[in-house]
C-alpha atoms as a PDB file:
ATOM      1  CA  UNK A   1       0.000   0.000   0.000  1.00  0.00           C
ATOM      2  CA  UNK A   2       1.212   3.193  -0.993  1.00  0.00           C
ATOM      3  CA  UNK A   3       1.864   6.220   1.448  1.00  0.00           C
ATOM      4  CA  UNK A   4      -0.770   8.663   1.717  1.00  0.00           C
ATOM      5  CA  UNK A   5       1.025  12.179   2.678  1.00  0.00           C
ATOM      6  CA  UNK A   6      -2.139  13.591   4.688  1.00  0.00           C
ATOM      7  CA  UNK A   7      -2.887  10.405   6.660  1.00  0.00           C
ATOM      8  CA  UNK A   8      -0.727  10.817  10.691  1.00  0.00           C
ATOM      9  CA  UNK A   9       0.229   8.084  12.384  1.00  0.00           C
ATOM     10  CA  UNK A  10      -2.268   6.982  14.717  1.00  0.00           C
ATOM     11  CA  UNK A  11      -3.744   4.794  17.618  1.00  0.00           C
ATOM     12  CA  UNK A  12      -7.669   3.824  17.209  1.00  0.00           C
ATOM     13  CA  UNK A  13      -9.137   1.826  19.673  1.00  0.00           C
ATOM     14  CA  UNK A  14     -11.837  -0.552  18.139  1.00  0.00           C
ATOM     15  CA  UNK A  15     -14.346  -1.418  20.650  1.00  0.00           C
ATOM     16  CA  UNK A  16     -15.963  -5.170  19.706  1.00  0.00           C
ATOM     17  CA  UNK A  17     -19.992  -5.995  20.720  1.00  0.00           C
ATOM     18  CA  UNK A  18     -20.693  -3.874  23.553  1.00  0.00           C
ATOM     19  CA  UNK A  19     -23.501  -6.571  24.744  1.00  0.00           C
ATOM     20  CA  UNK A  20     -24.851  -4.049  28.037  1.00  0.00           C
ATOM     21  CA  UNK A  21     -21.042  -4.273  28.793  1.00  0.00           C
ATOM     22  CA  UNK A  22     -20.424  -0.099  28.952  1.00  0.00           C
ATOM     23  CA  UNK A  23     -19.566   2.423  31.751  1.00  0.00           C
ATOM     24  CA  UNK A  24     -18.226   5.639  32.770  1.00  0.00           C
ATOM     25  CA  UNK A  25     -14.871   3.901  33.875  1.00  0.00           C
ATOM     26  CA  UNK A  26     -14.616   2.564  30.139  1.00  0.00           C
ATOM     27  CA  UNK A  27     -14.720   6.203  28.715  1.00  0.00           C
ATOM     28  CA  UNK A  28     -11.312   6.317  31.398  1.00  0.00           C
ATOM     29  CA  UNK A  29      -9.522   3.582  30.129  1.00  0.00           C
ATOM     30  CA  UNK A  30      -9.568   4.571  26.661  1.00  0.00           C
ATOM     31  CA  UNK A  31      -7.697   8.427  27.896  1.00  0.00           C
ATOM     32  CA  UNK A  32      -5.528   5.920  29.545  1.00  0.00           C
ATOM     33  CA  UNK A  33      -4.961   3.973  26.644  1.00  0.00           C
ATOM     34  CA  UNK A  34      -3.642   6.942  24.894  1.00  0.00           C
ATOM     35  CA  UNK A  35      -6.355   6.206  22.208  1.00  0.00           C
ATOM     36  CA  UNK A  36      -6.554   9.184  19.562  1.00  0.00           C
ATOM     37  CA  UNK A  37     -10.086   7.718  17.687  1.00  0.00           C
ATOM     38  CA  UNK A  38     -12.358   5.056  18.960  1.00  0.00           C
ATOM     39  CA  UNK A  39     -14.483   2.550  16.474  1.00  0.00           C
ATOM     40  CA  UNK A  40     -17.871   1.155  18.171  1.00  0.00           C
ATOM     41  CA  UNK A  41     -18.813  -1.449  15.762  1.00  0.00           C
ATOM     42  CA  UNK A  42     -22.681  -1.631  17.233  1.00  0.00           C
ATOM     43  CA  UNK A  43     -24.921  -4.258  19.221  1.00  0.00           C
ATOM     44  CA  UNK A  44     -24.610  -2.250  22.409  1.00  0.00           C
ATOM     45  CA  UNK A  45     -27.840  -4.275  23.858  1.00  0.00           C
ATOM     46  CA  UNK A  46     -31.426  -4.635  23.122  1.00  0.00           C
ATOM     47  CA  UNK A  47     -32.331  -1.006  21.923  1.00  0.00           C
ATOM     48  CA  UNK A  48     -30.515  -0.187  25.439  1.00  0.00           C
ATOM     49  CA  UNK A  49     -30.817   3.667  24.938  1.00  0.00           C
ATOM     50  CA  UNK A  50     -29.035   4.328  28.624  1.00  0.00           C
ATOM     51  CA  UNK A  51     -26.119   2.794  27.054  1.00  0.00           C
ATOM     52  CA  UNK A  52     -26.365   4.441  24.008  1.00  0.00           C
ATOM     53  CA  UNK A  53     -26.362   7.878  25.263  1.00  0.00           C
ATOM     54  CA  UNK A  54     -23.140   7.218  27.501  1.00  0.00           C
ATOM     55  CA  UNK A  55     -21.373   6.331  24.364  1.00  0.00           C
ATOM     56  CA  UNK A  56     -22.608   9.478  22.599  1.00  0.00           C
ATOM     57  CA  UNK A  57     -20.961  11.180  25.808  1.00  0.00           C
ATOM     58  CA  UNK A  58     -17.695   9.910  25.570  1.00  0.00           C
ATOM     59  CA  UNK A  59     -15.415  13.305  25.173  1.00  0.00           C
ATOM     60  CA  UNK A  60     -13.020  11.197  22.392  1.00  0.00           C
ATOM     61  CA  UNK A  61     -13.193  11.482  18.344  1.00  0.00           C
ATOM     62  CA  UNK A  62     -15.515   8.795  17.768  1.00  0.00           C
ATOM     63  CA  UNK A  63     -17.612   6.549  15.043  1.00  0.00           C
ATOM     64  CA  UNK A  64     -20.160   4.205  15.293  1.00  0.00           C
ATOM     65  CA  UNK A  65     -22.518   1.830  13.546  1.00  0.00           C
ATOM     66  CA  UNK A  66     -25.268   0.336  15.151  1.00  0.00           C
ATOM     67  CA  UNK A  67     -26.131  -3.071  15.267  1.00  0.00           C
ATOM     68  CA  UNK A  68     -28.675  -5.837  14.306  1.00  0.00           C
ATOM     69  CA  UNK A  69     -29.618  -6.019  18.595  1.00  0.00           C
ATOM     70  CA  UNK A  70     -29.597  -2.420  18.348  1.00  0.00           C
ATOM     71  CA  UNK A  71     -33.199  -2.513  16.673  1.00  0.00           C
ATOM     72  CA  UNK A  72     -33.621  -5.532  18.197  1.00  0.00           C
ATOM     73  CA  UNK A  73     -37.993  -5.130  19.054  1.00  0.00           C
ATOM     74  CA  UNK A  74     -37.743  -2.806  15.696  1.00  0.00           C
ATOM     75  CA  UNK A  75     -36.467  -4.435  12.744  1.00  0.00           C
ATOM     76  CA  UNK A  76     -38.534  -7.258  12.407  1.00  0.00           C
ATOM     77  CA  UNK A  77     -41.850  -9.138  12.692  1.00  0.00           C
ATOM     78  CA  UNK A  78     -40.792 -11.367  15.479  1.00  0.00           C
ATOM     79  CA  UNK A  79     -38.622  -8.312  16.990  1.00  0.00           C
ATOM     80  CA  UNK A  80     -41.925  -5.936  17.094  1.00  0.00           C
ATOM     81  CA  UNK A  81     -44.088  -8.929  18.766  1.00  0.00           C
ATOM     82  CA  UNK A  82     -41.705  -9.442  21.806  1.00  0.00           C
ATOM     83  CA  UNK A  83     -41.021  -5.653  22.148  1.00  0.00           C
ATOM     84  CA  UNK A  84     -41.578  -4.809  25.759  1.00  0.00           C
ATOM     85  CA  UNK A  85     -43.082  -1.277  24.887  1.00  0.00           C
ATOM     86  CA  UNK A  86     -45.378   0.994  23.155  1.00  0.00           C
ATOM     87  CA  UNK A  87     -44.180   1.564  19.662  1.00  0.00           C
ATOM     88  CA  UNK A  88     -46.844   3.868  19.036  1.00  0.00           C
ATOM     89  CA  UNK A  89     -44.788   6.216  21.576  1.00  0.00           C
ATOM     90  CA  UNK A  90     -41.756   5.394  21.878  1.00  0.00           C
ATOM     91  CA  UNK A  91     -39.161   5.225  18.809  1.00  0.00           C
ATOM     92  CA  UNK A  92     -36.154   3.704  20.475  1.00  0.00           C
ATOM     93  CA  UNK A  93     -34.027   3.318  17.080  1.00  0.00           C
ATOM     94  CA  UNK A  94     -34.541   6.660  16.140  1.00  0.00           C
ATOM     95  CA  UNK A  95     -33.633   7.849  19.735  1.00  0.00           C
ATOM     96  CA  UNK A  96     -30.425   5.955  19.599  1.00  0.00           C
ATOM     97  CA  UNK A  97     -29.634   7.784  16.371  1.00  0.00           C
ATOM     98  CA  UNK A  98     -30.681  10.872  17.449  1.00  0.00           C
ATOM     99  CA  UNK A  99     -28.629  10.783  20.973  1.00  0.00           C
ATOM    100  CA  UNK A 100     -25.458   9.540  18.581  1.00  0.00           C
ATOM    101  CA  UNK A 101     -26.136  12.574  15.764  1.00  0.00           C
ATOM    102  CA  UNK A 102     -22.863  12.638  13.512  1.00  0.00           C
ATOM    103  CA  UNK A 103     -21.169  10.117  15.158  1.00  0.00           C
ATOM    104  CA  UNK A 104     -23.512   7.636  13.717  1.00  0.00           C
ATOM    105  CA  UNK A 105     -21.694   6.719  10.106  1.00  0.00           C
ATOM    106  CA  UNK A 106     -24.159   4.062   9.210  1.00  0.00           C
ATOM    107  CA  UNK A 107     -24.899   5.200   5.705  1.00  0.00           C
ATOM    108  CA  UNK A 108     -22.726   7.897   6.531  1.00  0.00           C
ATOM    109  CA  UNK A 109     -18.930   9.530   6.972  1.00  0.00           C
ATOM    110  CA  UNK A 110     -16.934  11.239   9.186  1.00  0.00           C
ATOM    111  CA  UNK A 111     -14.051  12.641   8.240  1.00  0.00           C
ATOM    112  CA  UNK A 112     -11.452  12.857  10.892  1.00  0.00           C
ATOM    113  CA  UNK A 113      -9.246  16.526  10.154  1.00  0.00           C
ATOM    114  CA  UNK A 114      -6.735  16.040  12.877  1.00  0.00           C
ATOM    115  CA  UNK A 115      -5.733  12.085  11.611  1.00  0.00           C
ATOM    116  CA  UNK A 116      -6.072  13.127   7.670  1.00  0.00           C
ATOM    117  CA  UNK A 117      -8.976  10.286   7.398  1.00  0.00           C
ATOM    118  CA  UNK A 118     -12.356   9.321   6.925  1.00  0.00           C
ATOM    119  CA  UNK A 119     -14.645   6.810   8.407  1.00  0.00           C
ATOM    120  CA  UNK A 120     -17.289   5.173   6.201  1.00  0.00           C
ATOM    121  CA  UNK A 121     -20.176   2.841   7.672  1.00  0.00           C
ATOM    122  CA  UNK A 122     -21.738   0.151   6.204  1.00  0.00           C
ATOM    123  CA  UNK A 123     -25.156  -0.863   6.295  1.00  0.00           C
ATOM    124  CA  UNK A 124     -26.490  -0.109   9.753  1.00  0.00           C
ATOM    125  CA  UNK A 125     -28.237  -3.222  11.919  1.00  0.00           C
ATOM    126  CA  UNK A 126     -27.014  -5.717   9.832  1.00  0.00           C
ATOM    127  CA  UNK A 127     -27.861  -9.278  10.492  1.00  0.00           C
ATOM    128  CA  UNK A 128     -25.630 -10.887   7.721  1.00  0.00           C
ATOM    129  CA  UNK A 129     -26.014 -12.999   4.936  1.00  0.00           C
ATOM    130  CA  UNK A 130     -26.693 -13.132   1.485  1.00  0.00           C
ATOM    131  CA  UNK A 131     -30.526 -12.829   2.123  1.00  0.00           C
ATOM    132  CA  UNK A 132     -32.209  -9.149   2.138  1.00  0.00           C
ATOM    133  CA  UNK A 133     -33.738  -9.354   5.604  1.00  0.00           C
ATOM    134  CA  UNK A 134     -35.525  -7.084   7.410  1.00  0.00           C
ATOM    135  CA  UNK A 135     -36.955  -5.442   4.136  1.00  0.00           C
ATOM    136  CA  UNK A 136     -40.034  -3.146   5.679  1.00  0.00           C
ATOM    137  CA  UNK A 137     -37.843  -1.677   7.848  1.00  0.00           C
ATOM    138  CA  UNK A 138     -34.641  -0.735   5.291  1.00  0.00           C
ATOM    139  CA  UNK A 139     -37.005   0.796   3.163  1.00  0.00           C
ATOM    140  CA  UNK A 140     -39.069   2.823   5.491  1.00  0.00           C
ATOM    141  CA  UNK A 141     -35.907   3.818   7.467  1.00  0.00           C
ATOM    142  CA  UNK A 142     -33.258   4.595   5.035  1.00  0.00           C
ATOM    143  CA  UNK A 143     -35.470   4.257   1.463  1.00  0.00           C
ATOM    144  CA  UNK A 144     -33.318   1.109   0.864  1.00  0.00           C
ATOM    145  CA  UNK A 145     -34.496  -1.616  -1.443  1.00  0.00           C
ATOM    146  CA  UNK A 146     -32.020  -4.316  -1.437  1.00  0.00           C
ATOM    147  CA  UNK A 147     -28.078  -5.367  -1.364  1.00  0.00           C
ATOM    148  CA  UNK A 148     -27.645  -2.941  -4.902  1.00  0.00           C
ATOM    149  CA  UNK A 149     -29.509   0.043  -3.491  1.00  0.00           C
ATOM    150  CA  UNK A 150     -27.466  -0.548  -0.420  1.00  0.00           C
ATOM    151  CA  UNK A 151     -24.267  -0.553  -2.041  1.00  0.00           C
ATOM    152  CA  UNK A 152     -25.015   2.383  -3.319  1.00  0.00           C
ATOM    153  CA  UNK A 153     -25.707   4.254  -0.392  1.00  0.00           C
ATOM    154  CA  UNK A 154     -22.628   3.415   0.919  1.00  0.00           C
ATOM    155  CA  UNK A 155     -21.108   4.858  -2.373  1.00  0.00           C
ATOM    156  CA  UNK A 156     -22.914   7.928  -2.077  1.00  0.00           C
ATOM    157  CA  UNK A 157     -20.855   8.309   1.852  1.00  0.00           C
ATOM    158  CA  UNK A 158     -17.650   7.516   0.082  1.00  0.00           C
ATOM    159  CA  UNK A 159     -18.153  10.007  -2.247  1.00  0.00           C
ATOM    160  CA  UNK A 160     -18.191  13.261  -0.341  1.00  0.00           C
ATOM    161  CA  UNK A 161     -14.966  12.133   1.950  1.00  0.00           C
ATOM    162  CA  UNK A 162     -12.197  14.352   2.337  1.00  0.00           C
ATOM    163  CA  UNK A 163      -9.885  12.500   2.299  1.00  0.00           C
ATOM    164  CA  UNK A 164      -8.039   9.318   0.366  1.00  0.00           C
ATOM    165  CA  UNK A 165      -7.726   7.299   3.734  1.00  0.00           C
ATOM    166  CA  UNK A 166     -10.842   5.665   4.142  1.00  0.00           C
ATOM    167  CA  UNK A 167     -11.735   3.020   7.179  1.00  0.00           C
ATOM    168  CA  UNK A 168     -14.811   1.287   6.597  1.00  0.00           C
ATOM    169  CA  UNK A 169     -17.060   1.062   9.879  1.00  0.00           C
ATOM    170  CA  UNK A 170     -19.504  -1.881   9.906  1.00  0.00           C
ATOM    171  CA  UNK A 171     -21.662  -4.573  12.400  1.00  0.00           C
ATOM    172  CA  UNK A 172     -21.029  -7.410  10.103  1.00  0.00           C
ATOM    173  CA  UNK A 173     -18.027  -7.862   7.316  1.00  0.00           C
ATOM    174  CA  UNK A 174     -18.151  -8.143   3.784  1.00  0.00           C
ATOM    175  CA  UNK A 175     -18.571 -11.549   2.069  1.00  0.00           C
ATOM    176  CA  UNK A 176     -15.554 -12.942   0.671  1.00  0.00           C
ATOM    177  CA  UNK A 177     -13.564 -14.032   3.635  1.00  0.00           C
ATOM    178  CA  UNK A 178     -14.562 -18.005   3.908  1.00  0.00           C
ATOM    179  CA  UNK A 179     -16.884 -20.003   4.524  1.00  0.00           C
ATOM    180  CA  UNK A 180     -15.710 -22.459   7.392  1.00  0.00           C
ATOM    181  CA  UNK A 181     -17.589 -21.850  10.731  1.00  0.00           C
ATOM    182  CA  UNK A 182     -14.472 -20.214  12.378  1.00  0.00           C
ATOM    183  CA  UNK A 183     -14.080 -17.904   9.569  1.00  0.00           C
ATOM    184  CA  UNK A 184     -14.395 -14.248  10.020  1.00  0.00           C
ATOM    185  CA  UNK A 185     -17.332 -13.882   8.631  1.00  0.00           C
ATOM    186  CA  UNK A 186     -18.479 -17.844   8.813  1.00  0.00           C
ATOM    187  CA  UNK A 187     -21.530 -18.740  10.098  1.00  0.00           C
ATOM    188  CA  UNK A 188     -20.828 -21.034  13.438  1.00  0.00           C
ATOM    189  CA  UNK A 189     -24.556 -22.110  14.425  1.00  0.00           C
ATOM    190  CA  UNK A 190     -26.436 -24.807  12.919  1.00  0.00           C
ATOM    191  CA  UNK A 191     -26.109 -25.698  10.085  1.00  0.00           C
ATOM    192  CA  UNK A 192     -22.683 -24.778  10.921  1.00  0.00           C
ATOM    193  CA  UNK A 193     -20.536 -23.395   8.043  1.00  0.00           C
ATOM    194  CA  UNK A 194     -21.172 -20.874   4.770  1.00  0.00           C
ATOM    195  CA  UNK A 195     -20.167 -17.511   4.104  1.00  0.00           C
ATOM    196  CA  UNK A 196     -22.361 -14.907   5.946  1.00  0.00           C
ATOM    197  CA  UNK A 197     -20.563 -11.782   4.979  1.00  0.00           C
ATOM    198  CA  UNK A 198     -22.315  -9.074   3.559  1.00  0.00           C
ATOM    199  CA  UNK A 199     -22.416  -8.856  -0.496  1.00  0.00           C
ATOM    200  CA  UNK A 200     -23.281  -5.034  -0.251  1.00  0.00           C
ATOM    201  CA  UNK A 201     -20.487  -3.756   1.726  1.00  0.00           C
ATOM    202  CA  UNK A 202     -18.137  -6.417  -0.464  1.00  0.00           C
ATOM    203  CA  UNK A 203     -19.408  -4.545  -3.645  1.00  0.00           C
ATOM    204  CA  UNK A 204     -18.641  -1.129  -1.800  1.00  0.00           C
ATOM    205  CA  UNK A 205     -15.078  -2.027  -1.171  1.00  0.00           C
ATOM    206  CA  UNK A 206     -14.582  -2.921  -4.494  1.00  0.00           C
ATOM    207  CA  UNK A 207     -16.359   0.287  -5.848  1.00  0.00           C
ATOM    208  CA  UNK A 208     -14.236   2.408  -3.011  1.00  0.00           C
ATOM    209  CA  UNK A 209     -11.027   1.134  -4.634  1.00  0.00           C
ATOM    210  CA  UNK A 210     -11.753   2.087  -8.078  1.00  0.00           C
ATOM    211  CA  UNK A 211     -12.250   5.524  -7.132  1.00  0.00           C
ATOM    212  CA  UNK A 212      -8.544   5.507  -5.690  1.00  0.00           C
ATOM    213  CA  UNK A 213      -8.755   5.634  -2.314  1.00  0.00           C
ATOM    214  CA  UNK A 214      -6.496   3.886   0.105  1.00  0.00           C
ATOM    215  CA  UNK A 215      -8.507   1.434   2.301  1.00  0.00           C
ATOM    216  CA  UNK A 216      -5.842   0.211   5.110  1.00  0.00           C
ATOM    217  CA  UNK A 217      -8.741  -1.170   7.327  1.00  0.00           C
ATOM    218  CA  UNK A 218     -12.163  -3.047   7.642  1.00  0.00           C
ATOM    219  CA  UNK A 219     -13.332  -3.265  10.816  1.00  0.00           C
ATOM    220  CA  UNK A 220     -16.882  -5.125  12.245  1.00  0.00           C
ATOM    221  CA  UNK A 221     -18.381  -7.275  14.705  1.00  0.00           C
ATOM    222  CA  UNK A 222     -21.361  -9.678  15.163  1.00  0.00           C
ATOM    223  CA  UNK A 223     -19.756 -13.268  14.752  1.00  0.00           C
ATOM    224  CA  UNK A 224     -18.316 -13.538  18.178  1.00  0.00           C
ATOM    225  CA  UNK A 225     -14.733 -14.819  18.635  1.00  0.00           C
ATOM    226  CA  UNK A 226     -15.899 -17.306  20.696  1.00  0.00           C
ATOM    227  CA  UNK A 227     -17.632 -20.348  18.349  1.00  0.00           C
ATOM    228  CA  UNK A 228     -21.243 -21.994  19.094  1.00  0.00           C
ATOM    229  CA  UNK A 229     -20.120 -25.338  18.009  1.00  0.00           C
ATOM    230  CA  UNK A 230     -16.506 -26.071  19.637  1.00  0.00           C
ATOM    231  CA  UNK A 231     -14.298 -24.632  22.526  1.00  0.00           C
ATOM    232  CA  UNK A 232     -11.218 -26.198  20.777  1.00  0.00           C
ATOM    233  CA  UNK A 233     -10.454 -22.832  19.159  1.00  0.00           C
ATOM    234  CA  UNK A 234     -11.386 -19.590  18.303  1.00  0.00           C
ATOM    235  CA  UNK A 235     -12.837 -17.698  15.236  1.00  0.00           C
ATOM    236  CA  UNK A 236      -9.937 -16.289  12.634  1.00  0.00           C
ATOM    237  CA  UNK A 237      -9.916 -12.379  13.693  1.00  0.00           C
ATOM    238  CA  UNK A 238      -7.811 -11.135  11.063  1.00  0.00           C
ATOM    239  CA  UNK A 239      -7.731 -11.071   7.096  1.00  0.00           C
ATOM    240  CA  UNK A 240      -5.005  -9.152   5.121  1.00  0.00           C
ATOM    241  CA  UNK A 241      -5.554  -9.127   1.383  1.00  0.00           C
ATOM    242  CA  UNK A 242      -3.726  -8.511  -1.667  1.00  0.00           C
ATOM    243  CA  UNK A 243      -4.134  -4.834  -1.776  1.00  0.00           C
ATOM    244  CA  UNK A 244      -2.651  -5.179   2.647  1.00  0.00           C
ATOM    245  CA  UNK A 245      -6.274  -4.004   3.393  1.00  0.00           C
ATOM    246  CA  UNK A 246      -6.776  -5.369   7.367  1.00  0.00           C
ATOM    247  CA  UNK A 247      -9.990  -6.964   7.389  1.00  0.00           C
ATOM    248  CA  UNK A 248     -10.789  -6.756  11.469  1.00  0.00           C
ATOM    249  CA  UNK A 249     -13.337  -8.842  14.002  1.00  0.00           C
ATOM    250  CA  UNK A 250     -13.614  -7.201  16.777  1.00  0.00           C
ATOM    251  CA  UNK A 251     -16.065  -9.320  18.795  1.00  0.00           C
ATOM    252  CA  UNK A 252     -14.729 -10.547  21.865  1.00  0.00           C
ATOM    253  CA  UNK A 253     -17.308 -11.170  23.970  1.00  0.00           C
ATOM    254  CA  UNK A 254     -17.996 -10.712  26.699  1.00  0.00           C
ATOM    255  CA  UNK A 255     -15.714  -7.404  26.802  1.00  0.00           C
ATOM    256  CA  UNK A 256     -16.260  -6.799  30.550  1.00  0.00           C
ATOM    257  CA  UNK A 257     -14.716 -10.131  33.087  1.00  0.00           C
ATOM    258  CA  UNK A 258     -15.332  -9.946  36.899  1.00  0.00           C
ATOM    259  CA  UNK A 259     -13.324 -11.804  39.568  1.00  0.00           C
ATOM    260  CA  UNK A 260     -13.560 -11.753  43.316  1.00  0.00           C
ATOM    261  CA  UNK A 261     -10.626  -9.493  43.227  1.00  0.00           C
ATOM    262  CA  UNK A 262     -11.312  -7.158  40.338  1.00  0.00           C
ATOM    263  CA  UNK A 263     -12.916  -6.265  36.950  1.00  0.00           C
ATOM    264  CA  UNK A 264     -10.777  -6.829  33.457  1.00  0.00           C
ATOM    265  CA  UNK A 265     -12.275  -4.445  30.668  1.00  0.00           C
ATOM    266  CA  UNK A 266     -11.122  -5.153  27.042  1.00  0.00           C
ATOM    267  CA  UNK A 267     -10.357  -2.913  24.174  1.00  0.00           C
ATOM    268  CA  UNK A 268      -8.239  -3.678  20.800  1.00  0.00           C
ATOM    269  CA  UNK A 269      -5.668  -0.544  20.033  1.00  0.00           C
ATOM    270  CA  UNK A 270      -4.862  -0.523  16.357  1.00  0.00           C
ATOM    271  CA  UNK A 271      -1.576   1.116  15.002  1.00  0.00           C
ATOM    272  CA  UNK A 272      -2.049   3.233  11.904  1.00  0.00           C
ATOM    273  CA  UNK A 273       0.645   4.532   9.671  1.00  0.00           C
ATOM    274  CA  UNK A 274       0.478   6.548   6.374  1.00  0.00           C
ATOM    275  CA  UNK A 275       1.651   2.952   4.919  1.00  0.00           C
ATOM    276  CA  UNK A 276      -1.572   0.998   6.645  1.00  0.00           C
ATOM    277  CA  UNK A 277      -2.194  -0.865   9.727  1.00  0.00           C
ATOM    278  CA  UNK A 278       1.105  -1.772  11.503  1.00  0.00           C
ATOM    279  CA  UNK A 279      -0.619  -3.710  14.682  1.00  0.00           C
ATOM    280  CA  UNK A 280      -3.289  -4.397  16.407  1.00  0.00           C
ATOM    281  CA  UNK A 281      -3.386  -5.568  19.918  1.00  0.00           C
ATOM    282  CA  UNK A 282      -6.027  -6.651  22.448  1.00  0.00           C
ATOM    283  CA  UNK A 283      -5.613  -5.414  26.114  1.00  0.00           C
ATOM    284  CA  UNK A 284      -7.673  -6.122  29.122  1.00  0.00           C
ATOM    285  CA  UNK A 285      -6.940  -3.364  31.408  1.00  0.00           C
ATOM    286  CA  UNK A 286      -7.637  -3.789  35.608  1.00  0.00           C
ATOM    287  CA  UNK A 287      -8.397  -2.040  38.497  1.00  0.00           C
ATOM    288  CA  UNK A 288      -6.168   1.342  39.049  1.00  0.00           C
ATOM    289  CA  UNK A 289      -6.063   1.152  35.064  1.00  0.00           C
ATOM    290  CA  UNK A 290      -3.666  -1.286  35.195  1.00  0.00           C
ATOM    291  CA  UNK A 291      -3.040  -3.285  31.620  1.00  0.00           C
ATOM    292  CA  UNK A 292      -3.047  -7.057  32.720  1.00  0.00           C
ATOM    293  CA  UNK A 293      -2.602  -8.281  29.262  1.00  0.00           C
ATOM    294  CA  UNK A 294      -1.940  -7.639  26.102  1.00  0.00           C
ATOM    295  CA  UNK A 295      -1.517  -9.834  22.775  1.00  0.00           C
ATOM    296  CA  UNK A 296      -0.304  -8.825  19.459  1.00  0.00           C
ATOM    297  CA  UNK A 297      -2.788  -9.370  16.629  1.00  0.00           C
ATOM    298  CA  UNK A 298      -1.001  -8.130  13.994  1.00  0.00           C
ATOM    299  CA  UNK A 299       2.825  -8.106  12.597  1.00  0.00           C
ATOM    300  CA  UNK A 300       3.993  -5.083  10.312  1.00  0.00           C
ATOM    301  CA  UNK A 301       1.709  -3.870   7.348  1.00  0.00           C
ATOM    302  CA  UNK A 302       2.815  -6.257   4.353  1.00  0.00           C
ATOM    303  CA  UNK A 303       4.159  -9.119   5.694  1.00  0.00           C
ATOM    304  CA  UNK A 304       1.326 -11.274   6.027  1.00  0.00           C
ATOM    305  CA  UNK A 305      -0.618 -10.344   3.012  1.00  0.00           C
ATOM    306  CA  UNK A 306      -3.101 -13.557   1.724  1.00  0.00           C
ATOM    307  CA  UNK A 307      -2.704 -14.910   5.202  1.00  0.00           C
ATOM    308  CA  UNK A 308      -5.568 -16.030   7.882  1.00  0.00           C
ATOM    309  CA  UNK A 309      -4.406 -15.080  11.160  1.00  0.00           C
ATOM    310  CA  UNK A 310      -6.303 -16.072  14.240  1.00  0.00           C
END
């Protein structure tokens, strides 16, 4: 990947499926962290606006998506039976986007002055797959159609960027990246196995590239690290393709671990030069802000290009 002169050298935290797992002493640990942007890749509960609204606090350079659990008694017709309140008052979607105003990228940008970037979402609430779900509820919210129209909302974010850096936001990744259950994108419940990346934000990378812009990273959530069907391993968290775009799962769940003795909160830190992602590591910082662990994800931008890492 080439050098692009505006683009700084960075540190962006990526935060992986919130899950009700979110609190004032997180917004501390990312100052301590040193963190200059933070990514929320969505699914921060069950339409859990409290949450929601501390995240849209947090006094950091921030973008989010939101996530399939995010319109979780909204989206769709079993959703809306089991929702626990009055629809016909309450909007709880539309308040989470509200509360979140700009920072919300889903079918959006932000562009990011102070790094020399831009952030691009993906399709907001995404459930995954190569099926158009949820179809009532794309069209009424955003006017969208299907995986084409999609894409081309997307496009229509790229296009009005600033700048050639572009990160691409999302809940779920782009199909492409395997089919085996443990796969990034793979679909780990029964039937186990098959590709449940999304073709619309696949189609938008593609698309983005043509136009010339550099795409260093791809980061998302939904498929959890942790597999239905096996506790032998984990799901493959990392892609780097031919172009040394880092394609980036971010779910760790839970995020938040409690012992007798004291409470582990986890955050990935990603290292971004003007050449592309140089690391990503996963720390799980303690009580007094201590780090307790950290792990190296990735080795140096180029390196590992074609390669599943897990």
């Amino acid at each position: 990947m080439k050098a692009t002169q505006q683009q700084k050298n960075c540190t962006i935290a990526v935060v992986g499926d919130v899950h009700d797992q979110w609190d004032w002493q997180d917004h501390i640990c990312l100052s301590v962290l040193g963190a200059d942007l933070a990514l929320f890749v969505g699914d921060f509960g069950n339409e859990a606006i409290a949450l929601v609204k501390r995240v849209a606090a947090l006094n950091l350079p921030k973008a989010v998506i939101l996530g399939n659990h995010d319109a979780h008694y909204s989206a769709s017709k079993r959703g809306r039976k089991k929702c626990p309140y009055d629809r016909t008052i309450e909007d709880r979607v539309q308040q989470q986007l509200d509360d979140l105003g700009e920072s919300h990228v889903g079918y959006s940008k932000q562009d990011f002055d102070f790094l020399g970037l831009s952030v691009v979402g993906s399709r907001p609430f995404s459930w995954g797959g190569s099926k158009w779900r949820n179809k009532e509820f794309y069209q009424q919210r955003f006017g969208v159609s299907g995986f084409e129209a999609s894409t081309e909302r997307i496009l229509s974010a790229v296009a009005t960027t600033r700048y050639p850096t572009t990160i691409f936001l999302a809940h779920n990744g782009p199909k492409g990246l395997g089919g085996n259950p443990h796969d990034i994108c793979g679909r780990d419940w029964k039937p186990a196995g098959g590709d449940y990346g999304d073709p619309d934000l696949t189609s938008a990378i593609e698309q983005t590239r043509q136009l010339g812009k550099q795409i260093p990273l791809v980061t998302f959530g939904h498929m959890h690290h942790r597999l239905r069907h096996t506790n032998n391993y984990q799901r493959t968290a990392i892609v780097i393709d031919e172009y040394d775009t880092v394609y980036f799962n971010a779910a760790l769940v839970p995020r938040i671990l409690k012992t007798e003795e004291q409470t582990w909160r986890h955050f990935f830190l990603v290292s971004l030069s003007p050449y592309g992602v140089t690391e990503i590591c996963s720390y799980w910082v303690g009580e007094a802000w201590a780090i307790v662990k950290d792990q190296i994800f990735v080795a140096p931008m180029g390196q590992n290009a074609n390669k599943l890492l897990s």
